[in-house]
Structure formats: C-alpha cells, structure tokens
N, C-alpha and C. Protein backbone atom coordinates (compact mmCIF):
# COMPACT_ATOMS: atom_id res chain seq x y z
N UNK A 1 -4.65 -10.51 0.96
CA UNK A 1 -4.87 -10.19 -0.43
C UNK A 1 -5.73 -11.25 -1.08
N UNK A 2 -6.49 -10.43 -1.93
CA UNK A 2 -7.35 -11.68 -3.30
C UNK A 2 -6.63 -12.40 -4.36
N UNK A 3 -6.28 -13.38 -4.66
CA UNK A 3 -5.89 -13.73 -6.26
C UNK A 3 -6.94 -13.17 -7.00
N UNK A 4 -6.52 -12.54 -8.26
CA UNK A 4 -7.48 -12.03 -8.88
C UNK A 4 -6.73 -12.02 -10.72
N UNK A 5 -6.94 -13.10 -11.52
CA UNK A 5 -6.77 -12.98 -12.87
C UNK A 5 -7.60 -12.25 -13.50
N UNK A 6 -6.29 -11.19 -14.62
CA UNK A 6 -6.49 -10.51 -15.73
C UNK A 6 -5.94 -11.04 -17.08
N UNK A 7 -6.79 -10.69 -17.62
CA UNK A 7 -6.46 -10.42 -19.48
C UNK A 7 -5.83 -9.01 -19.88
N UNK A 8 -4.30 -9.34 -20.30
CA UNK A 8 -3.63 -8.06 -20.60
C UNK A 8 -3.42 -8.49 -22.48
N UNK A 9 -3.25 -7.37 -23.03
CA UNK A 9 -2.94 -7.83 -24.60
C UNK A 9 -1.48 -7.89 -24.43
N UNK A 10 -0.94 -8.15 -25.78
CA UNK A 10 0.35 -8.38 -25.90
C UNK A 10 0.96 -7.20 -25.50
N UNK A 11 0.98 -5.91 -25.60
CA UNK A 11 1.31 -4.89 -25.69
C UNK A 11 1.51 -4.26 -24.11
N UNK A 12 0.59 -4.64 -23.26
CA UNK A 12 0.68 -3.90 -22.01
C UNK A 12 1.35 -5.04 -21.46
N UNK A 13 1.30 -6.70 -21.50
CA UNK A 13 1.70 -7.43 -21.28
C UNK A 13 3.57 -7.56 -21.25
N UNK A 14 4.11 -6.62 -22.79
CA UNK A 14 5.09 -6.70 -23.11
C UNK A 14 6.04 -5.03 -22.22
N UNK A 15 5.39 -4.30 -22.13
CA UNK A 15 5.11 -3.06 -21.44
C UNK A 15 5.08 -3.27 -20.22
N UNK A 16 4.16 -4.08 -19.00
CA UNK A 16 4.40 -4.24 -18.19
C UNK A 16 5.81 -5.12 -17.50
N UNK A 17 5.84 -5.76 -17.85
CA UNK A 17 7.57 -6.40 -17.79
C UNK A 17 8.50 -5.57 -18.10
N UNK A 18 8.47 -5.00 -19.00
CA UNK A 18 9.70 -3.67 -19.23
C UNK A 18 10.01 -3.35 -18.44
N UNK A 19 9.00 -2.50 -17.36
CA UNK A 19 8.37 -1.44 -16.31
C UNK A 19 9.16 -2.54 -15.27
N UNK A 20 8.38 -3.56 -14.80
CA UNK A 20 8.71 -4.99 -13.59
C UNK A 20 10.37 -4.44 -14.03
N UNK A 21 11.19 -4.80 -14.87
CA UNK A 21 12.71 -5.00 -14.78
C UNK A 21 13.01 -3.99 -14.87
N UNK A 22 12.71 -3.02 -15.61
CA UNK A 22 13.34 -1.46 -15.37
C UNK A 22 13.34 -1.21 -13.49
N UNK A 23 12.22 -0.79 -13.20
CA UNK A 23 12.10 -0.68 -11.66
C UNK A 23 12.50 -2.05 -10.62
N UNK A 24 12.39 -3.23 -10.79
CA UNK A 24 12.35 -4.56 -9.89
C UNK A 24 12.13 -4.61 -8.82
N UNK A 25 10.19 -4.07 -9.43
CA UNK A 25 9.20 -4.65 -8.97
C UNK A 25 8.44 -5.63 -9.35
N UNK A 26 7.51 -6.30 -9.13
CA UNK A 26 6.79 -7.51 -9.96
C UNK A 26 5.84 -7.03 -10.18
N UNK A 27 5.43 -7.82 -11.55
CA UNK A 27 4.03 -7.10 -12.03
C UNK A 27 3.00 -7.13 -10.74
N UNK A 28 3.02 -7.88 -10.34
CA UNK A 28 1.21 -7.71 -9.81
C UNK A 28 1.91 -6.42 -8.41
N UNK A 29 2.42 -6.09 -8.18
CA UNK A 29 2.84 -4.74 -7.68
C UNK A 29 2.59 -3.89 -8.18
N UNK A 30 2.94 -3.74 -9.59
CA UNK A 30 3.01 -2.67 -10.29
C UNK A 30 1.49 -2.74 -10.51
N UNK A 31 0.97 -3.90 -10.79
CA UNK A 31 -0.68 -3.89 -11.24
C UNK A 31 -1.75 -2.85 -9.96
N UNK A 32 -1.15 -3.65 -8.94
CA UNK A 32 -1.71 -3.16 -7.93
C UNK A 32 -1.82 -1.42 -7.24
N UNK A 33 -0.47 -0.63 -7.90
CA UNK A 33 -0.27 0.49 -7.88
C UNK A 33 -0.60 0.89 -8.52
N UNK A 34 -1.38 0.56 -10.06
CA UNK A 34 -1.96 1.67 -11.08
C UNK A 34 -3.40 1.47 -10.67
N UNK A 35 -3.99 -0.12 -9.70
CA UNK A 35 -5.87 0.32 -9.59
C UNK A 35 -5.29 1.50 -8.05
N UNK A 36 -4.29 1.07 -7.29
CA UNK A 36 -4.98 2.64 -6.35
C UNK A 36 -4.60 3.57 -7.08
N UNK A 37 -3.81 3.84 -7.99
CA UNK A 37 -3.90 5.06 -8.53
C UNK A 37 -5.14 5.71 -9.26
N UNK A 38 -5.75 4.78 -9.97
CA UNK A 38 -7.14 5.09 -10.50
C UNK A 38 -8.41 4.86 -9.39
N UNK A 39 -8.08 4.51 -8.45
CA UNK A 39 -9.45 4.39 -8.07
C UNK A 39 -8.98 5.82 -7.17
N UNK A 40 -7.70 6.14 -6.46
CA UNK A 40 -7.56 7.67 -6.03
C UNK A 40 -8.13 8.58 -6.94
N UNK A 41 -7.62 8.56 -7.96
CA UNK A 41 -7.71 9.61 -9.18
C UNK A 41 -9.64 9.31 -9.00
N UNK A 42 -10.22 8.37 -9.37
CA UNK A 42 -11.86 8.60 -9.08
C UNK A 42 -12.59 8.84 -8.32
N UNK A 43 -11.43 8.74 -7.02
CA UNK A 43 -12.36 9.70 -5.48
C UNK A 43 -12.21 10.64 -5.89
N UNK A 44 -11.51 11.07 -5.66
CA UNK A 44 -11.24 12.97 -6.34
C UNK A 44 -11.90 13.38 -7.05
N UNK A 45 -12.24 12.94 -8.16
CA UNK A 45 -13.12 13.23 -8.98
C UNK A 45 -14.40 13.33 -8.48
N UNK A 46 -15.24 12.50 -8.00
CA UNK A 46 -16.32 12.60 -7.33
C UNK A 46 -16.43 13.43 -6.14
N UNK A 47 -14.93 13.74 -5.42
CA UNK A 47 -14.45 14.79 -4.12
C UNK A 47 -15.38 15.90 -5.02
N UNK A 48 -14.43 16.28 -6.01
CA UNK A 48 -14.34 17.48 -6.51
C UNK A 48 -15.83 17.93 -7.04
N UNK A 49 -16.86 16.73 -7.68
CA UNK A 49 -17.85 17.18 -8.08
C UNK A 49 -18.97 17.13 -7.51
N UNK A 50 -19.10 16.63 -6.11
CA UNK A 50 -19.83 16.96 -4.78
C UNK A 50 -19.93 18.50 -4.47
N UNK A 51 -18.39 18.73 -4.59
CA UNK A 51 -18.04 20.16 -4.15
C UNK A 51 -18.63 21.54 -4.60
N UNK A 52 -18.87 20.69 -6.17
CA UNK A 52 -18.69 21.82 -7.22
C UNK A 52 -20.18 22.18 -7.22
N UNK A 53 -21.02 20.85 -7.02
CA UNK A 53 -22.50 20.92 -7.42
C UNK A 53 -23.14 21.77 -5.40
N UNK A 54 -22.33 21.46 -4.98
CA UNK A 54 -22.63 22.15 -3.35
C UNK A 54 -22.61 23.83 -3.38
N UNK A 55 -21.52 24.34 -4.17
CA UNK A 55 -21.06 25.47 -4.13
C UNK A 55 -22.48 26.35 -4.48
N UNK A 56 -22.94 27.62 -3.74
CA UNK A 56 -23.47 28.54 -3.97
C UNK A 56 -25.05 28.02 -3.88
N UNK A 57 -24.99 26.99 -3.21
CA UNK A 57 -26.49 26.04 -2.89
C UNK A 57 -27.15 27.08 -1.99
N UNK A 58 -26.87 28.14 -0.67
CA UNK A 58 -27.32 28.93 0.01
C UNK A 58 -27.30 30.53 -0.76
N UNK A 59 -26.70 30.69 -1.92
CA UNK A 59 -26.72 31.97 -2.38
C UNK A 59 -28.00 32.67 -2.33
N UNK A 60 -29.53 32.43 -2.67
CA UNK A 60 -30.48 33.12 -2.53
C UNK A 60 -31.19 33.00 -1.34
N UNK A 61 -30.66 32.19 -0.01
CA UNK A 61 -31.49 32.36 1.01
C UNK A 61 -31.82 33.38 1.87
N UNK A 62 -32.89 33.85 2.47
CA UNK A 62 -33.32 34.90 2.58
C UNK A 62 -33.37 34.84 4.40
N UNK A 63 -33.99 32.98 4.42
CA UNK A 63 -34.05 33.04 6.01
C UNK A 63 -32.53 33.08 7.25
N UNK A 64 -31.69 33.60 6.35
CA UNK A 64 -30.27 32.93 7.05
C UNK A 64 -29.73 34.49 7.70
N UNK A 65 -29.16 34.65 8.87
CA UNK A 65 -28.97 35.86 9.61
C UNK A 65 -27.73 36.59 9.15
N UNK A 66 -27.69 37.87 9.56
CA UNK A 66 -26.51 38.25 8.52
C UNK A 66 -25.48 37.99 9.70
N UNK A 67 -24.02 37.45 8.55
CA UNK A 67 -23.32 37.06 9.66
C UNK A 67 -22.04 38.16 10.20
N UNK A 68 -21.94 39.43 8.81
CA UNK A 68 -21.23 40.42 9.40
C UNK A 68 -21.75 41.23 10.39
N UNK A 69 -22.90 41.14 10.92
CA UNK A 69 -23.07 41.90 12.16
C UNK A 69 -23.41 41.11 13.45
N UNK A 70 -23.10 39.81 12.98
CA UNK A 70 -23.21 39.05 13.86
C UNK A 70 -22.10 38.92 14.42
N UNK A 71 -21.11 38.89 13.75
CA UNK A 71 -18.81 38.76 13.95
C UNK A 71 -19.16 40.19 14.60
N UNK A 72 -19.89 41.08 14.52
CA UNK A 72 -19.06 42.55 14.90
C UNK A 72 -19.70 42.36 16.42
N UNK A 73 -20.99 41.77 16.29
CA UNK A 73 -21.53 41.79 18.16
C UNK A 73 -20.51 40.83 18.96
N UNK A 74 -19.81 39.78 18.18
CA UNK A 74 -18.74 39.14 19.04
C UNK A 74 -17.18 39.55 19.42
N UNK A 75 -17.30 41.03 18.37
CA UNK A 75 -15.97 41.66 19.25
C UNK A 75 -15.95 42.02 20.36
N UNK A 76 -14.38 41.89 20.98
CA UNK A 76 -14.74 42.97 22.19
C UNK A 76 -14.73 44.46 22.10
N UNK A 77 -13.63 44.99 20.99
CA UNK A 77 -13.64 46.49 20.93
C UNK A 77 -13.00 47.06 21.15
C-alpha cells in the first residue's frame, strides 16, 4: 500500500468516525472502500458508454452477408 494524505472537512471528518465505530472498521478502510467504489461505479460508466456509442454502428451496411440464410445452410434438416 501507498501512504497517501487527505483533507476531509469537519463534517465528513466527524461522519467518517461515526461510520469507523458504528461498523469497527478504521477510517482509512472505510476511505479505501468508497475510492473502489467510485472508481467501480466509473468503469461502468465508461463500460456502459462504449457500449452505447457501439450499438447499431453496422445497421446500414450493405457489404455484410445475410446471416439468416447463412444459419439455414448450416442446418442439417
């Protein structure tokens, strides 16, 4: 692991300790579980909008073979 100091305000500061003794975990645990949670939550996001901008990219191609009669020449029958 990195040492790595933050600046928390009073408020998340006073909030995070709550959280540390409610659960008893230590903060930099708990710190450490909300960046993978956000940096998960921002793959996904970028998962999702790869996906979205991909979708229907072949809809007007003309040179591409048709593929339902292509599945029907690979039955047996």
């Amino acid at each position: 692991m990195v040492r790595t100091q933050i600046y928390l305000t009073e408020e998340e500061r006073t909030g995070l300790m709550a959280l540390a003794e409610s659960t008893g975990k230590k903060q930099s645990e708990l710190i450490r579980e909300a960046v993978d949670c956000y940096i998960a939550r921002f793959d996904e996001s970028r998962r999702s909008a790869a996906l979205n901008s991909a979708a229907g990219m072949w809809k007007d191609r003309q040179d591409l073979p048709d593929l339902e009669a292509l599945r029907k020449s690979w039955d047996r029958g």
